[in-house]
N, C-alpha and C. Protein backbone atom coordinates (compact mmCIF):
# COMPACT_ATOMS: atom_id res chain seq x y z
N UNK A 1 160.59 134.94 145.70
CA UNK A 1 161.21 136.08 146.34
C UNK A 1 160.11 137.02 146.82
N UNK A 2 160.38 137.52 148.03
CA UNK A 2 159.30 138.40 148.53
C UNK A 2 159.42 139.76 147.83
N UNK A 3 158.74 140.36 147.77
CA UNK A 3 158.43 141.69 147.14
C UNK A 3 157.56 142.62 148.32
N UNK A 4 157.59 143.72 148.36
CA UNK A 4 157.08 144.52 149.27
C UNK A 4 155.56 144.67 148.98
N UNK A 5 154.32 145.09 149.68
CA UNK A 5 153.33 145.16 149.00
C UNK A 5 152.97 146.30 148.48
N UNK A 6 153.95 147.19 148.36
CA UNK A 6 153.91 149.01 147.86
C UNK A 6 154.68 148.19 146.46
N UNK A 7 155.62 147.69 146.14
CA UNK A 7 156.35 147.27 145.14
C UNK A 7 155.05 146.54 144.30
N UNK A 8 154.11 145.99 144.76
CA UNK A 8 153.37 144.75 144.03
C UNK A 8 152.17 145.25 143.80
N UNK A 9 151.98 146.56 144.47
CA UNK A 9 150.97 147.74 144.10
C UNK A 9 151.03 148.65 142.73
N UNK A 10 152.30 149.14 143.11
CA UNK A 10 152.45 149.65 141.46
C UNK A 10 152.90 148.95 140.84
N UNK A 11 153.01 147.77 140.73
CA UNK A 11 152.89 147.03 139.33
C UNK A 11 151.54 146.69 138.88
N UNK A 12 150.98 146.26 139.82
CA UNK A 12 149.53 145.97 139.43
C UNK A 12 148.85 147.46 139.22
N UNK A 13 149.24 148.79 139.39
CA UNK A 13 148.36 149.41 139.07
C UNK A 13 149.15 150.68 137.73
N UNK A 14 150.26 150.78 137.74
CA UNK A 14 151.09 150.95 136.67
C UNK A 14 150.54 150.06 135.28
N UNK A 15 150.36 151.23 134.33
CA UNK A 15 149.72 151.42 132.75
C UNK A 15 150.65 150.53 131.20
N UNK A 16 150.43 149.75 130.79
CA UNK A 16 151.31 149.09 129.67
C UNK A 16 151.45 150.51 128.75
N UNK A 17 150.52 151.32 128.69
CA UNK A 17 150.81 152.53 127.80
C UNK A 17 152.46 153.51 128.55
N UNK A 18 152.24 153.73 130.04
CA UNK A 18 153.50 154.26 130.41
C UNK A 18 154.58 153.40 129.91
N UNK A 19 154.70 152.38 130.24
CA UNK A 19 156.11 151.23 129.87
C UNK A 19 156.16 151.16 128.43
N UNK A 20 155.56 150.83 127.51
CA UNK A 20 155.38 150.29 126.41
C UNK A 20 156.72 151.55 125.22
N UNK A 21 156.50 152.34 125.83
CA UNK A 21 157.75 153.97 124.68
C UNK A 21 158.84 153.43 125.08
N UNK A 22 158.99 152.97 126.94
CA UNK A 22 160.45 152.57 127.07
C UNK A 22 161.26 151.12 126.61
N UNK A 23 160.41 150.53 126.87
CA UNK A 23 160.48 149.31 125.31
C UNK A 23 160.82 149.27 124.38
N UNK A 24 160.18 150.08 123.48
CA UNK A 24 161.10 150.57 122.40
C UNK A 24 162.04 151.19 122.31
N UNK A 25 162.47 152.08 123.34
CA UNK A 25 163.51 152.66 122.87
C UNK A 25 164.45 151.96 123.60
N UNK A 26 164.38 151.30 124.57
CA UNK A 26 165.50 150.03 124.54
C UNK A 26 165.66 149.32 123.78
N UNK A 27 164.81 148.25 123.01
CA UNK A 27 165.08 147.74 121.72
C UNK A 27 165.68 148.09 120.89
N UNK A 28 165.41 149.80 120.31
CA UNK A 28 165.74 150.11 118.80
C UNK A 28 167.38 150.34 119.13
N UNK A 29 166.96 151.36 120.59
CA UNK A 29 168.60 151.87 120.89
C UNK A 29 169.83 150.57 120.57
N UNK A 30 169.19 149.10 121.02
CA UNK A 30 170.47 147.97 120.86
C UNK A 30 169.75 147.38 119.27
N UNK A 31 169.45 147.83 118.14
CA UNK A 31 169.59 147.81 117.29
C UNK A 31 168.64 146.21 116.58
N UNK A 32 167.50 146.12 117.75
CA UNK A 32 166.44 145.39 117.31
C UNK A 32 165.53 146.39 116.78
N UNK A 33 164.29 145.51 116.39
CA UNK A 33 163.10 146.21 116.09
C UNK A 33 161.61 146.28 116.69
N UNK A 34 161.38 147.47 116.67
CA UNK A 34 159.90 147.39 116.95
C UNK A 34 158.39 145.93 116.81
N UNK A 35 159.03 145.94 115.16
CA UNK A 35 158.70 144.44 115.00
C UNK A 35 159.15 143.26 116.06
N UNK A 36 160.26 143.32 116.05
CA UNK A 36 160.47 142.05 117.18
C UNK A 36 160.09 141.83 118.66
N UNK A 37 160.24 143.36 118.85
CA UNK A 37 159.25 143.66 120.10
C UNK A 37 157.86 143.26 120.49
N UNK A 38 157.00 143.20 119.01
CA UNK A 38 155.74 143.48 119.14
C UNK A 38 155.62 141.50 119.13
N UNK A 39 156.39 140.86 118.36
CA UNK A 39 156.67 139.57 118.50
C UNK A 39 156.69 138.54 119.73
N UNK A 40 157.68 139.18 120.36
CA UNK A 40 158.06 138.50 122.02
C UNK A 40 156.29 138.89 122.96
N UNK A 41 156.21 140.47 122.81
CA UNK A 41 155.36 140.39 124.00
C UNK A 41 154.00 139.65 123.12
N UNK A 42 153.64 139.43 121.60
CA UNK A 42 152.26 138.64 121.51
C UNK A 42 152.85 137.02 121.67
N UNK A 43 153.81 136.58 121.84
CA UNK A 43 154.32 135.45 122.33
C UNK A 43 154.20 135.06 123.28
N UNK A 44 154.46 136.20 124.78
CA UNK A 44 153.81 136.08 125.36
C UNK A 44 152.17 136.23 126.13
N UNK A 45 151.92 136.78 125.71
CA UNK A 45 150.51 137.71 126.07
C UNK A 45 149.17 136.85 124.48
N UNK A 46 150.11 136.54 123.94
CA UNK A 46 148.70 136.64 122.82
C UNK A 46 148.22 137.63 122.21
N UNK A 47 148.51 138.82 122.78
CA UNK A 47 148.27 140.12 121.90
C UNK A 47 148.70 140.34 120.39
N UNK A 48 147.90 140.50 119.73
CA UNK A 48 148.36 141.10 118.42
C UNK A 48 148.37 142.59 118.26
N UNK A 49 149.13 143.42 117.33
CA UNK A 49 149.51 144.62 117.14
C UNK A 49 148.06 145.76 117.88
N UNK A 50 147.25 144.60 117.09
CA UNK A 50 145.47 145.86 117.40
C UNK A 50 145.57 145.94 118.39
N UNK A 51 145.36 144.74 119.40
CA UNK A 51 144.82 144.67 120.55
C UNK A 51 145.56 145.36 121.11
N UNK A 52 146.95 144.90 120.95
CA UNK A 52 147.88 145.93 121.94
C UNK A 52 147.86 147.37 121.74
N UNK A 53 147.49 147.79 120.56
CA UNK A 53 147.14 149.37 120.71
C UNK A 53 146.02 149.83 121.23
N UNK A 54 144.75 148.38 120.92
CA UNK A 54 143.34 149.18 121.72
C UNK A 54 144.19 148.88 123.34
N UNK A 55 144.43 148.11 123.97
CA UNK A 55 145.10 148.17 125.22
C UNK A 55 145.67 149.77 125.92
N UNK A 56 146.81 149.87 124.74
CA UNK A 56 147.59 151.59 125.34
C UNK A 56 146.53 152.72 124.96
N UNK A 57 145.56 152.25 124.03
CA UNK A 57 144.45 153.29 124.06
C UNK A 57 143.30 153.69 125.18
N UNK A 58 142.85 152.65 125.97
CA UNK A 58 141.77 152.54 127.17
C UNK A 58 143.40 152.77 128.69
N UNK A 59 144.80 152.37 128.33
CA UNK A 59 145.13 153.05 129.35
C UNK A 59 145.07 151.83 130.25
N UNK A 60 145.25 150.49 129.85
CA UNK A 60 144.97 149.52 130.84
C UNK A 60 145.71 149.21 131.94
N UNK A 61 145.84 149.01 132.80
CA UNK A 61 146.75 148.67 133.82
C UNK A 61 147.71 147.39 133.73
N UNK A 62 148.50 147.31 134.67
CA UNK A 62 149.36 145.71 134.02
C UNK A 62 148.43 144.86 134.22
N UNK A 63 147.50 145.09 135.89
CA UNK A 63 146.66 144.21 136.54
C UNK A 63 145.81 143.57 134.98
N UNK A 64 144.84 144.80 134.44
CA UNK A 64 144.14 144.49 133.58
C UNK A 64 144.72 143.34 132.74
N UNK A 65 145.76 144.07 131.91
CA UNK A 65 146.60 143.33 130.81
C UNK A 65 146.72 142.54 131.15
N UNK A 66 147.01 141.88 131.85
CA UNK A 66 147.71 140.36 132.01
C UNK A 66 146.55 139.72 132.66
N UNK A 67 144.92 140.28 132.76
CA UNK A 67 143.86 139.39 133.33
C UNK A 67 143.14 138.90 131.95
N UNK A 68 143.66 139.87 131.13
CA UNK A 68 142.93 139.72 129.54
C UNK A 68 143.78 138.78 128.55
N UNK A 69 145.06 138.77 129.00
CA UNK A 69 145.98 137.76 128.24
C UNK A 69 146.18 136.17 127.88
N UNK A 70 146.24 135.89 127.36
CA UNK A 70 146.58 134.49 126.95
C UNK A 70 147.56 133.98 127.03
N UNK A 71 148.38 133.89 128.60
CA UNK A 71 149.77 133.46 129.08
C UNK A 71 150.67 132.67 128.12
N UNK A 72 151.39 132.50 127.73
CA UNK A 72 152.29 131.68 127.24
C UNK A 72 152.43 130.17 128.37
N UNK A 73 151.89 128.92 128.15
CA UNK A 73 152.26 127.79 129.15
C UNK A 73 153.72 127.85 129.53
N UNK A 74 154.64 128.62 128.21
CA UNK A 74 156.10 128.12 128.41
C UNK A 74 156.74 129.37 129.42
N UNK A 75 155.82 130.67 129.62
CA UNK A 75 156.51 131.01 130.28
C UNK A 75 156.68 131.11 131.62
N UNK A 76 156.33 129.80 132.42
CA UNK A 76 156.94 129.55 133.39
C UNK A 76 158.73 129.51 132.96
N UNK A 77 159.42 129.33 131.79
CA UNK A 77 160.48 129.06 131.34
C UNK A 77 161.27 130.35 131.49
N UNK A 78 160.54 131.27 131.60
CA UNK A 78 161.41 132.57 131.80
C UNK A 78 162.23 132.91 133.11
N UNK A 79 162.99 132.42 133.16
CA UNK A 79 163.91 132.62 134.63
C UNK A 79 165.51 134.00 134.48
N UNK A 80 166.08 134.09 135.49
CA UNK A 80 166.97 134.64 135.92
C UNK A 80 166.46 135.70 136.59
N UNK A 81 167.89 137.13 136.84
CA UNK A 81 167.10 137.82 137.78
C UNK A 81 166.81 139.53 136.70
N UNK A 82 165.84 140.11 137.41
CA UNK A 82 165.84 141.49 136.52
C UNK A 82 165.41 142.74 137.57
N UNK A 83 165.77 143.77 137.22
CA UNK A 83 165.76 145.00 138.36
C UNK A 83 165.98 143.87 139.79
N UNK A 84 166.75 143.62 139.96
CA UNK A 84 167.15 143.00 141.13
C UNK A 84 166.47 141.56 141.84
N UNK A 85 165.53 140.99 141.17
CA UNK A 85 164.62 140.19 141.45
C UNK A 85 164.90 138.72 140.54
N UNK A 86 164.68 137.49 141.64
CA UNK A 86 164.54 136.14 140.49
C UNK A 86 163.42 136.31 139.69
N UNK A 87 162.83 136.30 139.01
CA UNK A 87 161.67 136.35 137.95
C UNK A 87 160.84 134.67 138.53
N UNK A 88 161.59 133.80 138.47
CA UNK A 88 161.05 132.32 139.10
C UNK A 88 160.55 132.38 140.73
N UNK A 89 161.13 133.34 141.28
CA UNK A 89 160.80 133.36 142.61
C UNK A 89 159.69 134.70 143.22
N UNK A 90 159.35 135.64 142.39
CA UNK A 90 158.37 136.30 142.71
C UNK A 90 156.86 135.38 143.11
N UNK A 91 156.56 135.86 144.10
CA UNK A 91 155.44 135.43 144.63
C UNK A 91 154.04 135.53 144.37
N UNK A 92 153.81 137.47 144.20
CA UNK A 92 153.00 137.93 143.52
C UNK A 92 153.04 137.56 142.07
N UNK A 93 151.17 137.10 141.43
CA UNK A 93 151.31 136.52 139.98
C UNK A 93 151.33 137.97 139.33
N UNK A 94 150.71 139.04 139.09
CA UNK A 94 150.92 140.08 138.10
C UNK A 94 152.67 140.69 138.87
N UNK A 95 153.39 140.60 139.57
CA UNK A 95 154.13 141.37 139.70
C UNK A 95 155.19 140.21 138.65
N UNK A 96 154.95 139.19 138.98
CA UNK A 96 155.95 138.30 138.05
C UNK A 96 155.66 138.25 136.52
N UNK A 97 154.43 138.53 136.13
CA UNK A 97 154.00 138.39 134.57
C UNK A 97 154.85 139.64 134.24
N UNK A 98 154.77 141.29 135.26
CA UNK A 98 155.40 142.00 134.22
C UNK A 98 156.27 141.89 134.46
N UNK A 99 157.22 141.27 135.28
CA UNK A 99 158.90 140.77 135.10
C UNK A 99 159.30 139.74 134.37
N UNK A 100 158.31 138.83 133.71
CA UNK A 100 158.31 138.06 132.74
C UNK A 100 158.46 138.96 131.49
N UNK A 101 157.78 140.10 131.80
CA UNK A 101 157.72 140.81 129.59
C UNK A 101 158.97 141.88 129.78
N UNK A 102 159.30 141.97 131.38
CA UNK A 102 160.76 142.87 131.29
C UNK A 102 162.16 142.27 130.84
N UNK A 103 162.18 140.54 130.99
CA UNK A 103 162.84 139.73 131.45
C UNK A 103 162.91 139.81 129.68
N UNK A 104 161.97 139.66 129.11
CA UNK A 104 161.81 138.98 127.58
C UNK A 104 162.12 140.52 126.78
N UNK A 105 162.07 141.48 127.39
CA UNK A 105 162.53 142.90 126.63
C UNK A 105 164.01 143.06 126.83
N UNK A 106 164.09 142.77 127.92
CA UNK A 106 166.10 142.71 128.11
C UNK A 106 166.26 141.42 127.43
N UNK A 107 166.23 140.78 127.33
CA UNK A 107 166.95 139.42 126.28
C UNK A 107 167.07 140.53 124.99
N UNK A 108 166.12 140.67 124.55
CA UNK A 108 165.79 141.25 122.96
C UNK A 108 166.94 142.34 122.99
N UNK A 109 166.74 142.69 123.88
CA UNK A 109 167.88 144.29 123.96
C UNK A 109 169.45 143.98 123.68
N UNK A 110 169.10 142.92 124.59
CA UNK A 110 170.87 142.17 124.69
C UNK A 110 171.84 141.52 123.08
N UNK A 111 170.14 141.27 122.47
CA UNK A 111 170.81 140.56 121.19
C UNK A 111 170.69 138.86 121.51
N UNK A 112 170.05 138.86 122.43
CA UNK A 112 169.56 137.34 122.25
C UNK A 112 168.79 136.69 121.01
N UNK A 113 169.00 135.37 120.29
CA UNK A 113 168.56 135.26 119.55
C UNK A 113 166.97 135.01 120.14
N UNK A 114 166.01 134.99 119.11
CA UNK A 114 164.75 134.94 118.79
C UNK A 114 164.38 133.81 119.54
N UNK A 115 164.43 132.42 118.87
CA UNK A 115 164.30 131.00 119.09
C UNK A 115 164.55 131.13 120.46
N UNK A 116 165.86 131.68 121.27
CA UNK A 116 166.19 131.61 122.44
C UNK A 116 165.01 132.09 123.80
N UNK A 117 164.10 133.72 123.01
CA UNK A 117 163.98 134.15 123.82
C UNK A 117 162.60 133.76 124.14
N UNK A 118 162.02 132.83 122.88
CA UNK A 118 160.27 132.51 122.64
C UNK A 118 160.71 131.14 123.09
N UNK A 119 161.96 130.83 124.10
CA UNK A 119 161.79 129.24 124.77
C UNK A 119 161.01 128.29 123.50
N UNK A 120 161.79 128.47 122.06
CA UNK A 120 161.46 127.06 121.39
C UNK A 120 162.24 126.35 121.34
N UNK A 121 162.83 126.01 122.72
CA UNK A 121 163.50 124.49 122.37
C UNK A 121 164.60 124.47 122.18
């Protein structure tokens, strides 16, 4: 899916520290946890708790984040659509990685199970 290149700008230059509060409070609000949060995105990303805080500490960009990450192979597996977009059909690669960890924060929100949302099978 095409994306505008003002749309594929601020994603790539938009901060995991700005996004990262609204995350949680979508999670907790549908009655997951912080923990499970911190689960999905080092599932995807490879990040562990540190890293992801030295990350919102230096202020990294998505661009950054996701040049420093350790992709998940499976998540090419992350499909449907989110803020209006196929997630499989974005063109731009960082505009689709962070619609990949939006895609995997709305599952969690929804009450999707776990197994479901870490594509094991």
């Amino acid at each position: 899916m095409k994306t505008t290149p003002e749309h594929n700008e601020r994603m790539r230059t938009m901060t995991f520290a700005q996004v990262y509060p609204h995350y949680i409070t979508k999670v907790e609000k549908k009655g997951r946890t912080q923990a499970e949060l911190l689960e999905v995105i080092e599932w995807l990303t490879g990040f562990d708790a540190a890293r992801l805080q030295a990350l919102i500490e230096e202020e990294a960009t998505f661009e950054e984040f996701f040049a420093r990450a350790d992709l998940n192979p499976n998540a090419e597996l992350i499909t449907g659509s989110i803020c209006g977009y196929r997630v499989e059909e974005i063109l731009n690669p960082v505009t689709r990685q962070v619609r990949y960890l939006d895609k995997l924060v709305d599952e969690l929100a929804k009450g999707k199970k776990m197994d479901k949302i870490l594509r094991a099978g």
